[in-house]
Protein backbone atom coordinates (compact mmCIF):
# COMPACT_ATOMS: atom_id res chain seq x y z
CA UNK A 1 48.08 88.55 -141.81
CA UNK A 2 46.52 87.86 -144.99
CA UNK A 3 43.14 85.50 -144.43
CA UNK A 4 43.31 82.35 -145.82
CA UNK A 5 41.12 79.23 -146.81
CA UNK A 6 42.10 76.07 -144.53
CA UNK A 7 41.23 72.69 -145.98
CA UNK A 8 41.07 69.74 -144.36
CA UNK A 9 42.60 66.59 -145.74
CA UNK A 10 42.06 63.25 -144.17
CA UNK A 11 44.22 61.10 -147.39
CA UNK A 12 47.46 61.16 -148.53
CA UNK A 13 46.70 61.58 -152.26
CA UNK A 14 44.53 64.31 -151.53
CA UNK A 15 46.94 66.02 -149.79
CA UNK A 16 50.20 65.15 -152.05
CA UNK A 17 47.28 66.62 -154.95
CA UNK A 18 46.59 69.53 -153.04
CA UNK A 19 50.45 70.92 -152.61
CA UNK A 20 51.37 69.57 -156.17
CA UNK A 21 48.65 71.84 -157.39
CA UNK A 22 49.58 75.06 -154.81
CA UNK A 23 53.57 74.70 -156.00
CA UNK A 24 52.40 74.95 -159.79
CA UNK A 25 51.79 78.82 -158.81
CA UNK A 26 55.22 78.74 -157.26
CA UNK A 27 53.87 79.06 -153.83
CA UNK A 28 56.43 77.53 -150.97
CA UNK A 29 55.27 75.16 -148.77
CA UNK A 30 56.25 75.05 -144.79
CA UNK A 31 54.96 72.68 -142.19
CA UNK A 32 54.39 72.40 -138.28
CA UNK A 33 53.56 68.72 -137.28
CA UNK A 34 51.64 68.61 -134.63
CA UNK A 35 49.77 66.05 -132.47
CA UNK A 36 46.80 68.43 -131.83
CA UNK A 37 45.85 69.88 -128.65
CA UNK A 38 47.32 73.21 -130.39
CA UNK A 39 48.44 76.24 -127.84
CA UNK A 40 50.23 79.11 -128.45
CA UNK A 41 53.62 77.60 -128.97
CA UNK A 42 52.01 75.56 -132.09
CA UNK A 43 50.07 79.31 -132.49
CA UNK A 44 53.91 80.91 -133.06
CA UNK A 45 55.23 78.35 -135.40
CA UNK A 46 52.46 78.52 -137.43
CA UNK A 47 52.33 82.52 -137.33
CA UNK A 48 56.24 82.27 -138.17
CA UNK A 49 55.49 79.39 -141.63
CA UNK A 50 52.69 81.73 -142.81
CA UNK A 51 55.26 84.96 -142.27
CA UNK A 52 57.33 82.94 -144.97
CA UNK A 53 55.64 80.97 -146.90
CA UNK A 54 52.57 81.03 -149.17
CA UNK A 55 50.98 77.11 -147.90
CA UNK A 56 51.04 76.21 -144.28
CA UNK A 57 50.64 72.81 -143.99
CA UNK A 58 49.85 72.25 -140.12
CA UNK A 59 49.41 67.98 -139.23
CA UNK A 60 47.31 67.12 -136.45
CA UNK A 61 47.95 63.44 -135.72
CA UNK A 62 48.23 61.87 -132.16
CA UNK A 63 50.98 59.11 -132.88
CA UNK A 64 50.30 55.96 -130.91
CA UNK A 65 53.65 54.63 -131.72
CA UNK A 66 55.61 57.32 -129.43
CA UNK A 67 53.52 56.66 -126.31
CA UNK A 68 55.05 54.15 -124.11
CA UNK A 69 51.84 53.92 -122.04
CA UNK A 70 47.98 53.13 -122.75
CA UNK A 71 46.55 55.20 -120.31
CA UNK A 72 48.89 57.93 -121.41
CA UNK A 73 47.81 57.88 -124.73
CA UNK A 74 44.20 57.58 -123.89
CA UNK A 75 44.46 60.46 -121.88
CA UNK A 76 45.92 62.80 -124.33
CA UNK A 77 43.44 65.42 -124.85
CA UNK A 78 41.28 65.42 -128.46
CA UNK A 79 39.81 68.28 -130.12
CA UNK A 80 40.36 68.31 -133.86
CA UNK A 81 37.31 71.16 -134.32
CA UNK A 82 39.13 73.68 -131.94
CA UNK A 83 43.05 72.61 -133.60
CA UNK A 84 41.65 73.76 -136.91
CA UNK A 85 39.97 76.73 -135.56
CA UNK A 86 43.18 77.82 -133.84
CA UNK A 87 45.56 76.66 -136.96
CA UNK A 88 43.23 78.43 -139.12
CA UNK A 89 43.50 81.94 -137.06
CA UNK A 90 47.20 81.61 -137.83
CA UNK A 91 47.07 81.55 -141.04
CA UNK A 92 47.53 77.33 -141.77
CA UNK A 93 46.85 77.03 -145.65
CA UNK A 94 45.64 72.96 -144.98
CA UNK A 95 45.22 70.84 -142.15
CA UNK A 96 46.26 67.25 -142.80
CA UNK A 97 43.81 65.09 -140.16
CA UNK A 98 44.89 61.27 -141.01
CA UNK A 99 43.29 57.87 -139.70
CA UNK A 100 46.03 55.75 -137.78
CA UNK A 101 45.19 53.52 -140.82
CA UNK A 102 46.07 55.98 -143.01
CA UNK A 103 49.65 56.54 -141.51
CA UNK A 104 49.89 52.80 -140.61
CA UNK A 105 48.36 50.87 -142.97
CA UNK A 106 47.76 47.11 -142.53
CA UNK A 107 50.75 44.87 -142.42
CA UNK A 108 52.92 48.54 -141.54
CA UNK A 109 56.64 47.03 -140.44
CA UNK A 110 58.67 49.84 -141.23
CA UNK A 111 60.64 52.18 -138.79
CA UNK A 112 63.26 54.60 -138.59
CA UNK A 113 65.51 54.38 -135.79
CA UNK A 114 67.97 56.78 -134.37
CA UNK A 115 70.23 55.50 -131.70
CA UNK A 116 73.26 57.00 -129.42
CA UNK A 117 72.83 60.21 -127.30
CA UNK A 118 70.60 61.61 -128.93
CA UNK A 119 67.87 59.27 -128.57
CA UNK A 120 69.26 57.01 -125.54
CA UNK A 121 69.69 59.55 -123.01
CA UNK A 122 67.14 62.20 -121.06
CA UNK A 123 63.90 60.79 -122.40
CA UNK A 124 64.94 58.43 -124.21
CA UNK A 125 66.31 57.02 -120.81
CA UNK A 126 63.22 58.09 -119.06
CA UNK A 127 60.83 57.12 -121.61
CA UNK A 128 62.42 54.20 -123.86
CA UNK A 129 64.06 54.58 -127.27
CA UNK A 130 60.71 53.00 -128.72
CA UNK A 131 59.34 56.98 -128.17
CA UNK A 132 61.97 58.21 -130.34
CA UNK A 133 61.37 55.29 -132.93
CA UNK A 134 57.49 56.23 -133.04
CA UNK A 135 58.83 60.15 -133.26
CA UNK A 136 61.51 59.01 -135.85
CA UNK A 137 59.10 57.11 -137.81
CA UNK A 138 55.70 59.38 -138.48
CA UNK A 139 57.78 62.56 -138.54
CA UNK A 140 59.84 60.64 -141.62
CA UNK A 141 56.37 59.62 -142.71
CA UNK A 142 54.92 62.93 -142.90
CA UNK A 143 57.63 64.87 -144.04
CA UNK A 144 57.54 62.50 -147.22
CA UNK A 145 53.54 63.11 -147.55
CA UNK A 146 54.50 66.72 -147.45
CA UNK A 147 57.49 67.39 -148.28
CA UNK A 148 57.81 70.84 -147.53
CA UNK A 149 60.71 73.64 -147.75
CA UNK A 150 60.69 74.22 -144.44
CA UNK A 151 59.34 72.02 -141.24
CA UNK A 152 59.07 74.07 -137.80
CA UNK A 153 60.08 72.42 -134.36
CA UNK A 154 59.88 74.44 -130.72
CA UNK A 155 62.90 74.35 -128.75
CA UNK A 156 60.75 73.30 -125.49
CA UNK A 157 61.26 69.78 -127.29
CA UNK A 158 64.69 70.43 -127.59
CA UNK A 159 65.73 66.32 -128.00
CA UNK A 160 63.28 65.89 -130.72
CA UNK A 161 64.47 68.69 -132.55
CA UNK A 162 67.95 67.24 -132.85
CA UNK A 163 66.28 63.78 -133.68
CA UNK A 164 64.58 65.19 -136.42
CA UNK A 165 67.93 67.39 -137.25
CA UNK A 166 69.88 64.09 -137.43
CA UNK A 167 67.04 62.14 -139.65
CA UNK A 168 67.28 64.82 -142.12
CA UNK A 169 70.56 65.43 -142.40
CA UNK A 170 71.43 61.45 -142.92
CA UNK A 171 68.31 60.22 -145.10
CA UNK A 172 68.74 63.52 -147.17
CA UNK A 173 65.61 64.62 -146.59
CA UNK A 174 65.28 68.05 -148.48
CA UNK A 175 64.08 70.31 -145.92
CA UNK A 176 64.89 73.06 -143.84
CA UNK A 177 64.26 72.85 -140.12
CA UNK A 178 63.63 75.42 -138.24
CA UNK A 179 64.05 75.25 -133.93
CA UNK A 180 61.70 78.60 -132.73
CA UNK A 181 61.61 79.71 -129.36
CA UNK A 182 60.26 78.39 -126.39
CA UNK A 183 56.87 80.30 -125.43
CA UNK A 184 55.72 80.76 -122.19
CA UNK A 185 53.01 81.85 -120.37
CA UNK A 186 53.06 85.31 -118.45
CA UNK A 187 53.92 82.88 -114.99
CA UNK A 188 56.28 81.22 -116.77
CA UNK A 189 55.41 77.67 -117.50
CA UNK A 190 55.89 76.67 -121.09
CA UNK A 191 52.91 75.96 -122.97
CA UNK A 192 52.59 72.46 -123.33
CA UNK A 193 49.06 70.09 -124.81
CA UNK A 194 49.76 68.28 -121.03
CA UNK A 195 49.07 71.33 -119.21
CA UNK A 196 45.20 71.65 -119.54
CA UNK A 197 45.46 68.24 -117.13
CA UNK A 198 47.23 70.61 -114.65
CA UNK A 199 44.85 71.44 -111.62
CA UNK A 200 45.04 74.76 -110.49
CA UNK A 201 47.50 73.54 -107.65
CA UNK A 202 48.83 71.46 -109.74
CA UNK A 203 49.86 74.34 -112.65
CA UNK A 204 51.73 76.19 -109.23
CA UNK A 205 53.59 73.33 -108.17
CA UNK A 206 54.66 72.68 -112.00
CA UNK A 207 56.04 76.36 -112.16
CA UNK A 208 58.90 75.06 -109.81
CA UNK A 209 60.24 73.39 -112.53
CA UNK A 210 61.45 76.54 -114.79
CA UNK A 211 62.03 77.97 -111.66
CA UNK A 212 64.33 74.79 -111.03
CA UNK A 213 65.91 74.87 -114.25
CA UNK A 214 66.91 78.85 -113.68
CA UNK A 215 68.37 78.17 -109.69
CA UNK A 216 70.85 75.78 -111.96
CA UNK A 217 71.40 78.59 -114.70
CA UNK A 218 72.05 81.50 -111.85
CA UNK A 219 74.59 78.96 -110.10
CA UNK A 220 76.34 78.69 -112.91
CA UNK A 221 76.41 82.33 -114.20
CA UNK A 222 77.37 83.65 -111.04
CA UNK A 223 80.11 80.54 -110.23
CA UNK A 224 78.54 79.97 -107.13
CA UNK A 225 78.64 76.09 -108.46
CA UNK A 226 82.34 74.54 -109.37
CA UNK A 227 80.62 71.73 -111.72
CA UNK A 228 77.77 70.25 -113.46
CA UNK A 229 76.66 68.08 -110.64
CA UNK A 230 77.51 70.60 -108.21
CA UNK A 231 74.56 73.02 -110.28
CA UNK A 232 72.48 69.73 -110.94
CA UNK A 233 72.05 69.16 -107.04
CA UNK A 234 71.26 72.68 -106.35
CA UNK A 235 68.45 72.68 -108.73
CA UNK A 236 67.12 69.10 -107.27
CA UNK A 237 67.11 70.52 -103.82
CA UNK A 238 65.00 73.62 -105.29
CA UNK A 239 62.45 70.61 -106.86
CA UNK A 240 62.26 68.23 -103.54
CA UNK A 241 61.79 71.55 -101.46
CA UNK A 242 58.86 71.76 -103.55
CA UNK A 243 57.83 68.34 -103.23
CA UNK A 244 58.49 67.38 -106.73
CA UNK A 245 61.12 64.15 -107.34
CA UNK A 246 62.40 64.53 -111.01
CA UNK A 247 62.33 62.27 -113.31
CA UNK A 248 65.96 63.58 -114.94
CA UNK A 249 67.62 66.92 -114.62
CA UNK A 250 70.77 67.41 -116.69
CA UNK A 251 73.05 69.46 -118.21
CA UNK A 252 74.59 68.56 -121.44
CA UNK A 253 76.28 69.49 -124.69
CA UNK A 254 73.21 71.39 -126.55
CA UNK A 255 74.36 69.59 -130.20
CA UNK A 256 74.97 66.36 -128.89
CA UNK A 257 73.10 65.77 -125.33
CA UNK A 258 76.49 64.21 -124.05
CA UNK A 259 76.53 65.04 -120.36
CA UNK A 260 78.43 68.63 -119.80
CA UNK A 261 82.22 67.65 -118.01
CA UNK A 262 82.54 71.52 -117.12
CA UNK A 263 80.47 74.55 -117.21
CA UNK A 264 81.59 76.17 -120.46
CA UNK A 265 80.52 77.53 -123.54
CA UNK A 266 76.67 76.74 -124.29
CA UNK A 267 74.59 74.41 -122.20
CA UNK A 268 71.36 72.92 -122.33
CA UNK A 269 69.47 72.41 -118.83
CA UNK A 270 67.10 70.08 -118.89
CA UNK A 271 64.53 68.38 -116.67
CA UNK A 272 61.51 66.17 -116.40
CA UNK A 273 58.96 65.69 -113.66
CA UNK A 274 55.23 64.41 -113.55
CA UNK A 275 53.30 66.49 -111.47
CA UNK A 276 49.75 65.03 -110.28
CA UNK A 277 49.57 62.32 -112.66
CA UNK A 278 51.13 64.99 -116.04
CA UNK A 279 54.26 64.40 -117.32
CA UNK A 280 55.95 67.83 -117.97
CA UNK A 281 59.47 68.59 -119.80
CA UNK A 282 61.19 72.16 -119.81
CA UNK A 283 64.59 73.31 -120.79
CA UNK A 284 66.65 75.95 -120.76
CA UNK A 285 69.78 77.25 -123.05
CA UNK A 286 72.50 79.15 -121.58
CA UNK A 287 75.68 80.82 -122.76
CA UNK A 288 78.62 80.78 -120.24
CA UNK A 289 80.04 83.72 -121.59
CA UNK A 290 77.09 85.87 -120.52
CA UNK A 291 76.29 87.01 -117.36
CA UNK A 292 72.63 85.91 -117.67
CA UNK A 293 70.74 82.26 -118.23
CA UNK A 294 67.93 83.00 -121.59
CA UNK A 295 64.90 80.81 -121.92
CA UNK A 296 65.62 78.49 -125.29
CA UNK A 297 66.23 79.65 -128.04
């Protein structure tokens, strides 16, 4: 990979400057929006922009608005030195590093909502539709300071890729998004800014989870299971065996997160538990027509 010069920008004229200047060479501009904490999930969509594009625009910006609790947000680990480090190793052309003043500016009152399935169900239900407003709203936000060709989402955050799919497509944002895969460690667990809170028992308990989510994918692959709620309560069992009481596990419609009436064509498994004190999500994508479950895609 070709080395390149990371700025940091902390304004949004700078930054708006900055790309209107890089596109006057015809360089193409993608973007990962992140909310620091980087690991190597935010490592492969940034690999993947800079494979395709000339600028790399990588956010780091821990949203207050999509936290539906204090402690939670106080919590959330902070280390803006290392993010640009690690976005700079692969290959991010700037790093845009805002104030919450500078994304919500005094007297802010505007917010982009998203409601139905999409946002009211897994963690929206779990979590409150006000996450997915907070989501809704800086990712609209930032894609405007930006606006790039191409914006790239992981799949492990499978609901707010189809948020951000939806916002798109119906305030005709022009941008491409892009869903990459999954990436997991070599035990398994997916890489997540929440797991460097995981004890060491804590991070073993936490890999019954994907373990969880593939006991539901084998029951239905091999029909051992006549339904979803028939696979659903297989995988439960697997968690409470393991002393872990889910927050949600479901299997829907991948497109629309509409609860699955059959086990047919593609399927998204999904579950969340907290695990001493961290709140972990993981899903899995699965074609009936194979014979095996694939992490998603």
């Amino acid at each position: 990979m070709t080395e390149r010069i990371v700025q940091t920008i902390r304004t949004v004229p700078q930054i708006r400057g900055e790309i209107a200047a890089l596109r006057c060479s015809g360089a193409t501009v993608g973007f990962v929006a992140t909310m620091g904490a980087l690991h190597a999930g935010h490592r492969a969509l940034i690999e993947r922009a800079a494979s395709e594009h000339e600028v790399v625009v990588v956010s780091i910006f821990v949203n207050p608005t999509q936290f539906n609790r204090a402690d939670d947000l106080e919590r959330y680990p902070r280390d803006e030195q290392r993010d640009v480090e690690l976005a700079a190793a692969a290959g991010a052309t700037i790093c845009f590093a805002p104030s919450v003043e500078e994304i919500y500016p005094d007297g802010f009152a505007t917010g982009v909502q998203v409601r139905g399935p999409l946002t009211e169900t897994l963690e929206g239900e779990a979590r409150g539709v006000g996450h997915f407003d907070g989501m809704a709203t800086v990712v609209t936000i930032l894609l405007n300071i930006v606006a790039p060709d191409v914006a790239y989402f992981g799949a492990k955050d499978a609901q707010q890729a189809l948020v951000v799919r939806k916002i798109v497509g119906e305030l005709r944002i022009p941008v491409e998004i892009v869903t990459a895969e999954t990436v997991r460690d070599e035990d398994g667990l997916a890489f997540s800014s929440r797991n460097a809170r995981l004890t060491t028992p804590a991070r073993e308990q936490a890999l019954e989870i994907s373990a969880a989510l593939q006991v539901a994918a084998d029951a239905i692959s091999d029909h051992s299971t006549p339904s979803p709620e028939a696979a659903i309560a297989v995988a439960v069992d697997h968690l409470r065996e393991a002393g872990i009481t889910p927050e949600y596990f479901a299997i829907t419609d991948p497109t629309t997160l509409e609860p699955a009436q059959e086990l047919s064509g593609t399927l998204l498994i999904a579950c969340a538990a907290t695990i001493d004190g961290v709140r972990l999500i993981d899903n899995l994508t699965i074609c009936t027509d194979r014979e095996a479950a694939t992490a998603n895609r």
